[in-house]
Protein backbone atom coordinates (compact mmCIF):
# COMPACT_ATOMS: atom_id res chain seq x y z
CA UNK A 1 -11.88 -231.88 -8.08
CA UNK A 2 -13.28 -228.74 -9.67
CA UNK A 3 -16.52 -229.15 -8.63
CA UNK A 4 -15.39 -229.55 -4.75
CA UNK A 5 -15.48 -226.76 -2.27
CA UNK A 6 -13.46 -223.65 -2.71
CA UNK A 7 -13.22 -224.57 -6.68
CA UNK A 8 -14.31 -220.95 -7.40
CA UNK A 9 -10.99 -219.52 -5.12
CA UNK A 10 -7.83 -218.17 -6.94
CA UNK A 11 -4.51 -218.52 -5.17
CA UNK A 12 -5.18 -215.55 -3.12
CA UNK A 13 -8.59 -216.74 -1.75
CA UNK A 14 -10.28 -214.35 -3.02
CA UNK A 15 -13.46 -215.06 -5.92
CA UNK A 16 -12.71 -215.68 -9.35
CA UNK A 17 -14.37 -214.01 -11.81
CA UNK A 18 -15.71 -216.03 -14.81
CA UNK A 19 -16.88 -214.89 -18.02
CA UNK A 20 -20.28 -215.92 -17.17
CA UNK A 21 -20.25 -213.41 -14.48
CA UNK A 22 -20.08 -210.78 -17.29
CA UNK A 23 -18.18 -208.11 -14.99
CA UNK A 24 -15.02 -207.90 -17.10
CA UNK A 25 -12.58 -206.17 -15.12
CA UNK A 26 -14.53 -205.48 -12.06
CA UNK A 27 -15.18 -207.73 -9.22
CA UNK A 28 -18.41 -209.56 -8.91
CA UNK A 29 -21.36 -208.28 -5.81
CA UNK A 30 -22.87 -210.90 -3.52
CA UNK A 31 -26.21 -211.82 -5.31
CA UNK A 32 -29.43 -210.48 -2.77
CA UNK A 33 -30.24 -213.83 -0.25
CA UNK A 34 -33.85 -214.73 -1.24
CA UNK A 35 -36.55 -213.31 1.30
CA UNK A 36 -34.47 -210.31 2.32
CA UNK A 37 -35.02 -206.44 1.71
CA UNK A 38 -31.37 -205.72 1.61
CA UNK A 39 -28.12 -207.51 1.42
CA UNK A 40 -25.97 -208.23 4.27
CA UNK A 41 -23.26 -206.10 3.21
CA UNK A 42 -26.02 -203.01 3.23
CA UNK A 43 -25.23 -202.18 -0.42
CA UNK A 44 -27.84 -200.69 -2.50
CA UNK A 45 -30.95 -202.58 -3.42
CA UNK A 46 -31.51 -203.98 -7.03
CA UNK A 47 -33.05 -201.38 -9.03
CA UNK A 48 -33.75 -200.78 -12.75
CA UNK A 49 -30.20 -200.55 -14.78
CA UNK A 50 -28.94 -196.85 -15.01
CA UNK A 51 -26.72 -196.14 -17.98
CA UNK A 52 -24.92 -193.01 -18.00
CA UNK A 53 -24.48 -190.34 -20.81
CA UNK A 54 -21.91 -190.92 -23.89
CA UNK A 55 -22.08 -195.11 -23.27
CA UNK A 56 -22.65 -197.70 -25.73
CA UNK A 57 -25.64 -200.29 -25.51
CA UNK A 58 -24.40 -202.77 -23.49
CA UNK A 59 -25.15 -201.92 -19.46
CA UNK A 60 -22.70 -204.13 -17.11
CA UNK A 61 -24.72 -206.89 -15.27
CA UNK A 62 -25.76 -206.06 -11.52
CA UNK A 63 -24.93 -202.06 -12.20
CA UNK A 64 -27.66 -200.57 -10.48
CA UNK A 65 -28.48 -197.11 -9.78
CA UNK A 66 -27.20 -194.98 -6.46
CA UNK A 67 -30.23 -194.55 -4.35
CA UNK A 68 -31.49 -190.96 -3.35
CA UNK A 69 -30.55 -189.70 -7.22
CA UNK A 70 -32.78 -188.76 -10.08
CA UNK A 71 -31.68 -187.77 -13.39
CA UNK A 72 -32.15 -184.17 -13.99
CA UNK A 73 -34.31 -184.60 -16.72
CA UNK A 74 -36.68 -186.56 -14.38
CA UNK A 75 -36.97 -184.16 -11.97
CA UNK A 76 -40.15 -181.75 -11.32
CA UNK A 77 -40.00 -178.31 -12.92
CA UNK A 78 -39.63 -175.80 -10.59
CA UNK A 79 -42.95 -173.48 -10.28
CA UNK A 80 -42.88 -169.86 -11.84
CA UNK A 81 -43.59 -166.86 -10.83
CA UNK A 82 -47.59 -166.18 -10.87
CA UNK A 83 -49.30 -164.00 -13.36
CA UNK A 84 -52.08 -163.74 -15.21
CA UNK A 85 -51.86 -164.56 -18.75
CA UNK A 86 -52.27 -162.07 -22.06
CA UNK A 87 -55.36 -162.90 -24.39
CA UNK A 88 -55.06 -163.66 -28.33
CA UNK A 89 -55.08 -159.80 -28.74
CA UNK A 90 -52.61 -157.10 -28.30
CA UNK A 91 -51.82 -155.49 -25.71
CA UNK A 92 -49.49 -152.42 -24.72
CA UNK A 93 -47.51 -151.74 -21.58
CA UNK A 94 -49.60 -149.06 -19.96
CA UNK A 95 -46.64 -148.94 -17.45
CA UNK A 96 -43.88 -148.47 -19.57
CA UNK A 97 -42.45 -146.01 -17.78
CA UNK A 98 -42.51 -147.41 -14.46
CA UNK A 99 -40.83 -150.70 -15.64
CA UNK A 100 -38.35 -149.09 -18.16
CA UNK A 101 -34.72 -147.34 -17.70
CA UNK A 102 -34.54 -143.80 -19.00
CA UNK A 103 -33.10 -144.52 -21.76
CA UNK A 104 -35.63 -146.84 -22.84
CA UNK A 105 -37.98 -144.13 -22.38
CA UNK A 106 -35.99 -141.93 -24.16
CA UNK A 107 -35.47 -144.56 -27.40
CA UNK A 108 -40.15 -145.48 -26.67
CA UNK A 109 -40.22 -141.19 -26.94
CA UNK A 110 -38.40 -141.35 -30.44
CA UNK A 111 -40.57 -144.31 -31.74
CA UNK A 112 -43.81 -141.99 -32.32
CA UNK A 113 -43.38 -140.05 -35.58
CA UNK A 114 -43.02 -136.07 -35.37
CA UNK A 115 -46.75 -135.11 -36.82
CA UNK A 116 -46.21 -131.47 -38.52
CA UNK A 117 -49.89 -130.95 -38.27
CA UNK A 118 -53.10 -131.46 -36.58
CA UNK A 119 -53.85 -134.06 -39.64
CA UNK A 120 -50.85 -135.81 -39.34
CA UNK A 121 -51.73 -136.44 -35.56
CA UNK A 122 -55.15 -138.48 -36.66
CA UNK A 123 -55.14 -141.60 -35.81
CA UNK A 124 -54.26 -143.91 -39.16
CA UNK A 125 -57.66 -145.81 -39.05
CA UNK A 126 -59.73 -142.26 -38.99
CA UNK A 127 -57.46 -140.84 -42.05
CA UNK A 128 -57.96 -144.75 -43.87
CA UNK A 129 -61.83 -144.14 -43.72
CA UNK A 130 -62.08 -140.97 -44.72
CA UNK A 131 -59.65 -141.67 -48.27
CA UNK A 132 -62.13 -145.21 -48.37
CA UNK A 133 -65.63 -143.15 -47.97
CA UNK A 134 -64.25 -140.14 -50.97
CA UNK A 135 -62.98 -143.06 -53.30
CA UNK A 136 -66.51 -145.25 -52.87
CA UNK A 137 -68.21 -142.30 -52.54
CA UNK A 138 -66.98 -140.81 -56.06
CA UNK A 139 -67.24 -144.00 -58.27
CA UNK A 140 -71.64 -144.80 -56.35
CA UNK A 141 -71.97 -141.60 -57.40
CA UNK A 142 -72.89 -139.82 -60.53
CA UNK A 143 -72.78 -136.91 -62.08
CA UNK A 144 -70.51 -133.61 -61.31
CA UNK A 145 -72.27 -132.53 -58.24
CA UNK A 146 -71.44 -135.36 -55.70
CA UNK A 147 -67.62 -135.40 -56.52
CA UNK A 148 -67.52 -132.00 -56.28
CA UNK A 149 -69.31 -132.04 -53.21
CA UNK A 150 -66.73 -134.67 -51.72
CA UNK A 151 -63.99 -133.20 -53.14
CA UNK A 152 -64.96 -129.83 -51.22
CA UNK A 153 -66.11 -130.92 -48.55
CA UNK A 154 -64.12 -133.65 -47.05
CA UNK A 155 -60.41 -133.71 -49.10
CA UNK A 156 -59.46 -130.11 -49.47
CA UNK A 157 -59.95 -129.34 -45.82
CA UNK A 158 -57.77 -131.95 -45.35
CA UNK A 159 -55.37 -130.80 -47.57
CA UNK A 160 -55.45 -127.66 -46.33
CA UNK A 161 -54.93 -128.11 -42.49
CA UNK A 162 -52.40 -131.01 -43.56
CA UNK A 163 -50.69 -127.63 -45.55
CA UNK A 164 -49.56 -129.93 -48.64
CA UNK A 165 -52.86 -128.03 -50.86
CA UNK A 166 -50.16 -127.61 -54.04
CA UNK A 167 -48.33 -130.52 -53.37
CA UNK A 168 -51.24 -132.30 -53.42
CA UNK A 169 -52.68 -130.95 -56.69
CA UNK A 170 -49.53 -131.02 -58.66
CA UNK A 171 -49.89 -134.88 -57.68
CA UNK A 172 -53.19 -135.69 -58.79
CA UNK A 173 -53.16 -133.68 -62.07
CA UNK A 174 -50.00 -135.52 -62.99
CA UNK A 175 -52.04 -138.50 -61.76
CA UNK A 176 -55.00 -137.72 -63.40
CA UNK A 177 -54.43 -136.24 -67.20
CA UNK A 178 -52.91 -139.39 -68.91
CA UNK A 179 -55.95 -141.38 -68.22
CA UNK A 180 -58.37 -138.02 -68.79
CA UNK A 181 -56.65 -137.09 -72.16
CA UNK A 182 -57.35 -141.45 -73.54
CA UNK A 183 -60.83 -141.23 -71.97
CA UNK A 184 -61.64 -138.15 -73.61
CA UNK A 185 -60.35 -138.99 -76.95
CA UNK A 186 -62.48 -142.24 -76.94
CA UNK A 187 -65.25 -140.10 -75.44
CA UNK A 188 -65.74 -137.59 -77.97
CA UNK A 189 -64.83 -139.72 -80.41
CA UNK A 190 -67.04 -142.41 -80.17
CA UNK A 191 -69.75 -141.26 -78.17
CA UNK A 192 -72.96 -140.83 -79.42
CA UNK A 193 -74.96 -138.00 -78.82
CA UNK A 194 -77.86 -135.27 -80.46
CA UNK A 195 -75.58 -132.52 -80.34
CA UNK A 196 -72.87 -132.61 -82.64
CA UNK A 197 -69.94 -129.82 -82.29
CA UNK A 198 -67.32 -130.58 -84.91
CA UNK A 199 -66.72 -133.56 -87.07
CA UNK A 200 -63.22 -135.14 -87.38
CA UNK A 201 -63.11 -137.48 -90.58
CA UNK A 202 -65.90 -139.88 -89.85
CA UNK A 203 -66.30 -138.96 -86.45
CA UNK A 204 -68.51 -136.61 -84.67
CA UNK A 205 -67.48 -134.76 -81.40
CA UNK A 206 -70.64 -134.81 -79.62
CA UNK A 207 -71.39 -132.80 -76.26
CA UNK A 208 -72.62 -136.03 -74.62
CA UNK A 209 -68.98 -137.40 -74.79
CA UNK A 210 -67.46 -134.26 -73.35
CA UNK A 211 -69.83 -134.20 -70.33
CA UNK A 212 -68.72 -138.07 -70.42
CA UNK A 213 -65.12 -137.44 -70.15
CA UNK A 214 -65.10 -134.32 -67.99
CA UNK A 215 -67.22 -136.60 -65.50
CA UNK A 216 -64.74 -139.16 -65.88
CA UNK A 217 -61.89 -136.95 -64.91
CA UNK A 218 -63.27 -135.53 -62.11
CA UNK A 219 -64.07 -138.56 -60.60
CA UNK A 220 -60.29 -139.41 -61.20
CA UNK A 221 -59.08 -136.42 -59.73
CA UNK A 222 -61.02 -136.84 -56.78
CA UNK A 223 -59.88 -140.00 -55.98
CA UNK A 224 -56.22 -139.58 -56.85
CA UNK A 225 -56.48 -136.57 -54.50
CA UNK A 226 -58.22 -138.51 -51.35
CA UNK A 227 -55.63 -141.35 -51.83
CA UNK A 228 -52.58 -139.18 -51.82
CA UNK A 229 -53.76 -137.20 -49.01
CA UNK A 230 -53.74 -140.42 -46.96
CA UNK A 231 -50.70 -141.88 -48.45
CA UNK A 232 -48.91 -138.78 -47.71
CA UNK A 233 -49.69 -137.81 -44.03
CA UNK A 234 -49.52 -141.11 -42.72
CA UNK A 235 -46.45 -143.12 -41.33
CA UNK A 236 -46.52 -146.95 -42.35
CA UNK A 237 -44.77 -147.46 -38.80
CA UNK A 238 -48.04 -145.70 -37.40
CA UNK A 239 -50.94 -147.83 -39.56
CA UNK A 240 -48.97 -151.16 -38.54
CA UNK A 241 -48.82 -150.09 -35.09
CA UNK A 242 -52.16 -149.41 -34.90
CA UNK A 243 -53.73 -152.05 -37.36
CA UNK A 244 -51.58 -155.15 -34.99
CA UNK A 245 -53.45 -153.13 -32.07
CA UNK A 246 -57.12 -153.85 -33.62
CA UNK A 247 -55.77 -157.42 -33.72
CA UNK A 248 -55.29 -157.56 -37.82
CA UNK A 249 -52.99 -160.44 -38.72
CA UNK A 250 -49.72 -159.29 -39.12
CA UNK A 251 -49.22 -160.06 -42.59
CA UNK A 252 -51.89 -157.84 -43.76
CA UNK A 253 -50.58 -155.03 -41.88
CA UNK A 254 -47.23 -155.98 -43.45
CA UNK A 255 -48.81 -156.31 -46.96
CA UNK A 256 -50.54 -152.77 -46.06
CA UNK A 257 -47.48 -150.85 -45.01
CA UNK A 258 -45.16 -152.25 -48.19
CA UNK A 259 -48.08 -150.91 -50.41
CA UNK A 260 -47.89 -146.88 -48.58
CA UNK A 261 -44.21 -147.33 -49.14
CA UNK A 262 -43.87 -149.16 -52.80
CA UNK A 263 -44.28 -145.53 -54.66
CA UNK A 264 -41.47 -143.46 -52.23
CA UNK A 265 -39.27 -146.98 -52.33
CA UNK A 266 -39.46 -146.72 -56.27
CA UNK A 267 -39.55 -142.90 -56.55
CA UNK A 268 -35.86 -142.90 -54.12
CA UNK A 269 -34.75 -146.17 -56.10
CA UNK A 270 -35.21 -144.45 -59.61
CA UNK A 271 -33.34 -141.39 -58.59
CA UNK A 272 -30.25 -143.33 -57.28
CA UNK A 273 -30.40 -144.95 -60.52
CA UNK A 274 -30.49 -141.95 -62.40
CA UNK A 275 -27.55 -140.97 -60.60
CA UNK A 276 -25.18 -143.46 -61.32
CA UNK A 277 -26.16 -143.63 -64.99
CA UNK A 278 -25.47 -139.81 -65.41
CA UNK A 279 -22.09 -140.75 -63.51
CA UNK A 280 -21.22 -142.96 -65.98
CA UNK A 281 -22.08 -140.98 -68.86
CA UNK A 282 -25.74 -141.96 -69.91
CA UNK A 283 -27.78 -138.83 -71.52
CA UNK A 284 -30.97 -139.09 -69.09
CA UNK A 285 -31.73 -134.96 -69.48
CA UNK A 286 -31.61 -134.48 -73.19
CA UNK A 287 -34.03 -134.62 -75.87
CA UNK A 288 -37.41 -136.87 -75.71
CA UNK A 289 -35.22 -139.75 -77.75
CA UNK A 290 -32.66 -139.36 -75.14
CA UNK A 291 -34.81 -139.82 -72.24
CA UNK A 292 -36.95 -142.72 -74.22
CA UNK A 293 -33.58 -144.70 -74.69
CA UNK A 294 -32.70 -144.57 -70.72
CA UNK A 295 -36.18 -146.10 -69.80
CA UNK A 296 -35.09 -149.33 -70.64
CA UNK A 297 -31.99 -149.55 -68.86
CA UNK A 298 -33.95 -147.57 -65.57
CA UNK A 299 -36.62 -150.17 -65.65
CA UNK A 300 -34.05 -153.13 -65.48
CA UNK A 301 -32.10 -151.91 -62.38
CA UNK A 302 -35.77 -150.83 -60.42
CA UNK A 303 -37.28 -153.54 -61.07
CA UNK A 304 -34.30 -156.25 -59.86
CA UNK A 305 -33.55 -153.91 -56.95
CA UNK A 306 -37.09 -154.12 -55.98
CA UNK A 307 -37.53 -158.06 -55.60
CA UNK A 308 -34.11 -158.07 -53.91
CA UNK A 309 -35.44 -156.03 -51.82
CA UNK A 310 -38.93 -157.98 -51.35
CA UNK A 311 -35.95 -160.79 -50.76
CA UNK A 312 -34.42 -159.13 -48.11
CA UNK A 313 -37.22 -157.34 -46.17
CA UNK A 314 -38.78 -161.39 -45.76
CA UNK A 315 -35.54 -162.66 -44.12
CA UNK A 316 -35.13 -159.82 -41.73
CA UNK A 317 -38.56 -160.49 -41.04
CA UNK A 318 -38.02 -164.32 -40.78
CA UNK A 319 -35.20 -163.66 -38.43
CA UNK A 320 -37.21 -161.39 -36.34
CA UNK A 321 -39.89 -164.18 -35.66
CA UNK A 322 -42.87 -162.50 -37.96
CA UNK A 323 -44.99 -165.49 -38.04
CA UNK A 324 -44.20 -166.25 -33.92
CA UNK A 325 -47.94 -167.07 -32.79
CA UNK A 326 -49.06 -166.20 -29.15
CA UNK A 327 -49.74 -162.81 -27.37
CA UNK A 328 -47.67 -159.26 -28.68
CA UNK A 329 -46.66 -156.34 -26.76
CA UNK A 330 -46.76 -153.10 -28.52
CA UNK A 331 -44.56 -150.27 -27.18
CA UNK A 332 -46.41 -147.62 -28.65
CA UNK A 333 -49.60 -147.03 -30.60
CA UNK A 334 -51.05 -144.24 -32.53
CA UNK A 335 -53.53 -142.21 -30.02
CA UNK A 336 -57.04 -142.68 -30.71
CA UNK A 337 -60.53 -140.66 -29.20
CA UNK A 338 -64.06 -140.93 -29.00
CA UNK A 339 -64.80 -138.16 -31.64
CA UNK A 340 -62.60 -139.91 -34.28
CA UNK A 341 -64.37 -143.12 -33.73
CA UNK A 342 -67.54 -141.31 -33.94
CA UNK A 343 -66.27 -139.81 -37.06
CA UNK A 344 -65.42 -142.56 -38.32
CA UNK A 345 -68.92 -144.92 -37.77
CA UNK A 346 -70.80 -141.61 -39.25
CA UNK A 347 -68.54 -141.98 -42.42
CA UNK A 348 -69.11 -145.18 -42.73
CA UNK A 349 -72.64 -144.97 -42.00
CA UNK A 350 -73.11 -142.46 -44.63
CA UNK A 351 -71.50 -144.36 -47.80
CA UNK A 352 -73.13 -147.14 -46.98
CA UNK A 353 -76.38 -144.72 -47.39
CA UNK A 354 -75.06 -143.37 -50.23
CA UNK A 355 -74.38 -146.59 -52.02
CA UNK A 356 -78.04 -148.15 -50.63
CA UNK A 357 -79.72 -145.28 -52.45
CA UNK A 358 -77.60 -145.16 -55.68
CA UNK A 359 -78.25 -148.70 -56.19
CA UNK A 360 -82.08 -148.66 -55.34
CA UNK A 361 -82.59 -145.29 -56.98
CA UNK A 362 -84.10 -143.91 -53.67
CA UNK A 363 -81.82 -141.08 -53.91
CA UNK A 364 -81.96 -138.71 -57.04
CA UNK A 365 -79.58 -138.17 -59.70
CA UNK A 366 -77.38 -135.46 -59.24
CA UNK A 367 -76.20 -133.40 -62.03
């Protein structure tokens, strides 16, 4: 009886859904006739099984996707705009001005550092060279006519247009005597030498050693001077700048620019600490005691504050994408000319003369 016709009809003639027919609620769909391209009842052909967004596993039988749609993630990517693409170097916006609002410009205007003199306004590189080819150029060197010669010739006029001539001094002598006054004791101590000027105990102060030592500290001078004249008249903003413009990997010109400002950072940090420990009471301005017993609890503070700051310095930089690979734009880059590059390969050129000749003995010995 159930196998007759019209077993598959419910009371109300209409189809009776069977578990087999694994539809659950819904009503079943004619199956496609063999040998046609689309049902009778022009539904939509059989296609691959589309399940929608935020459904489980199991895709209802016969559910088959609308014609004429395609996901959006399967659709063709629009074309962009055309261009031509930035090399693996640098590159600046020549156009800035054209391309940015006024007050853009204004904020690209205040980016360049205020240079109070003609030395300031070298570019970093040129002013980097110069402080390289006096510190080589001193230690190749012998003698007290070659540091003397560099020291006139290439640092104080430096100093002087620069206008920090005292400041500079005061530097490098504070620099400089610690290390002169050791080297000279174990100089003239414990040099040995023909001519003997005075006799300390069993040791002999010979004029060898104090030609040795006041060598020695000219050499020191000279190079403490040529390295604070550079430190001091250039921006670390500017050397960045300009070093990511040569195409230097940014973490050397990071790692350069933390090194011109370690000695301010520490310098600024030491005096805030000062501060508060005078506000509290702490005798930092007495007697040498006094000021012995607040080293300790100086060093403590500068030294936490400064890998808290090393700390903080990497995030910001993390946040900011440091390490992003690809093509950079600079906004604005120290000014450079053709005599300063001159300048500079004629620097170059003539330490690595200078060093040629030491070594081979080509050039004589200076006194």
């Amino acid at each position: 009886m159930w196998g007759g016709l019209g077993a598959d009809r419910g009371t109300d003639r209409r189809v009776r859904v069977r578990r087999r027919d694994r539809l659950g609620n819904g009503l079943p769909r004619p199956r496609l006739p063999a040998g046609r391209v689309r049902p009778a009842n022009r539904r939509a052909p059989a296609v691959a099984h589309l399940r929608p967004d935020r459904q489980d596993d199991h895709v209802p039988g016969r559910v088959c996707a609308p014609p004429g749609r395609v996901a959006p993630r399967d659709r063709s990517v629009p074309p962009g705009r055309a261009g031509d693409r930035d090399g693996r170097g640098l590159t600046i916006l020549e156009d800035a001005d054209r391309q940015l609002t006024p007050a853009d410009s204004a904020l690209l205007s205040r980016l360049e550092p205020p240079p109070p003199s003609a030395y300031h306004r070298l570019n970093p590189l040129t002013k980097a060279v110069a402080a390289i080819a006096a510190t080589l150029g001193t230690v190749a060197g012998a003698g007290f006519v070659l540091p003397a010669l560099i020291l006139g010739g290439l640092v104080l006029p430096g100093a002087v247009v620069a206008g920090m001539t005292a400041r500079l001094l005061r530097w490098s002598v504070i620099v400089t005597l610690p290390i002169a006054i050791s080297v000279a004791i174990v100089s003239i101590l414990g040099r040995a030498g023909a001519t003997v000027l005075f006799m300390i105990g069993p040791f002999d102060a010979t004029l060898e050693g104090v030609a040795f030592a006041a060598e020695v500290a000219l050499r020191l001078f000279v190079v403490a001077m040529a390295l604070a004249l550079f430190g001091l008249t250039t921006e670390p903003r500017a050397l960045v700048a300009d070093l990511e413009r040569r195409g230097v990997s940014p973490r050397l010109t990071f790692a350069a620019a933390a090194t011109l400002d370690a000695v301010p950072a520490m310098a600024e940090r030491a005096r805030t600490i000062q501060g508060a420990q005078r506000a509290r009471g702490l005798d930092t301005e007495g007697s040498v005691g006094a000021r012995l017993r607040g080293v300790l609890p100086l060093v403590g503070p500068a030294i936490l504050g400064a890998l808290h700051d090393v700390e903080a310095r990497s995030l910001a930089l993390e946040a900011r994408a440091f390490d992003r690979p690809g093509p950079r734009h600079l906004l604005w880059a120290p000014p450079d000319s053709e005599r300063q590059r001159a300048a500079r390969w004629l620097l170059l050129a003539a330490l690595v003369a200078l060093v040629v000749g030491t070594l081979t003995g080509v050039l004589p010995r200076l006194p």
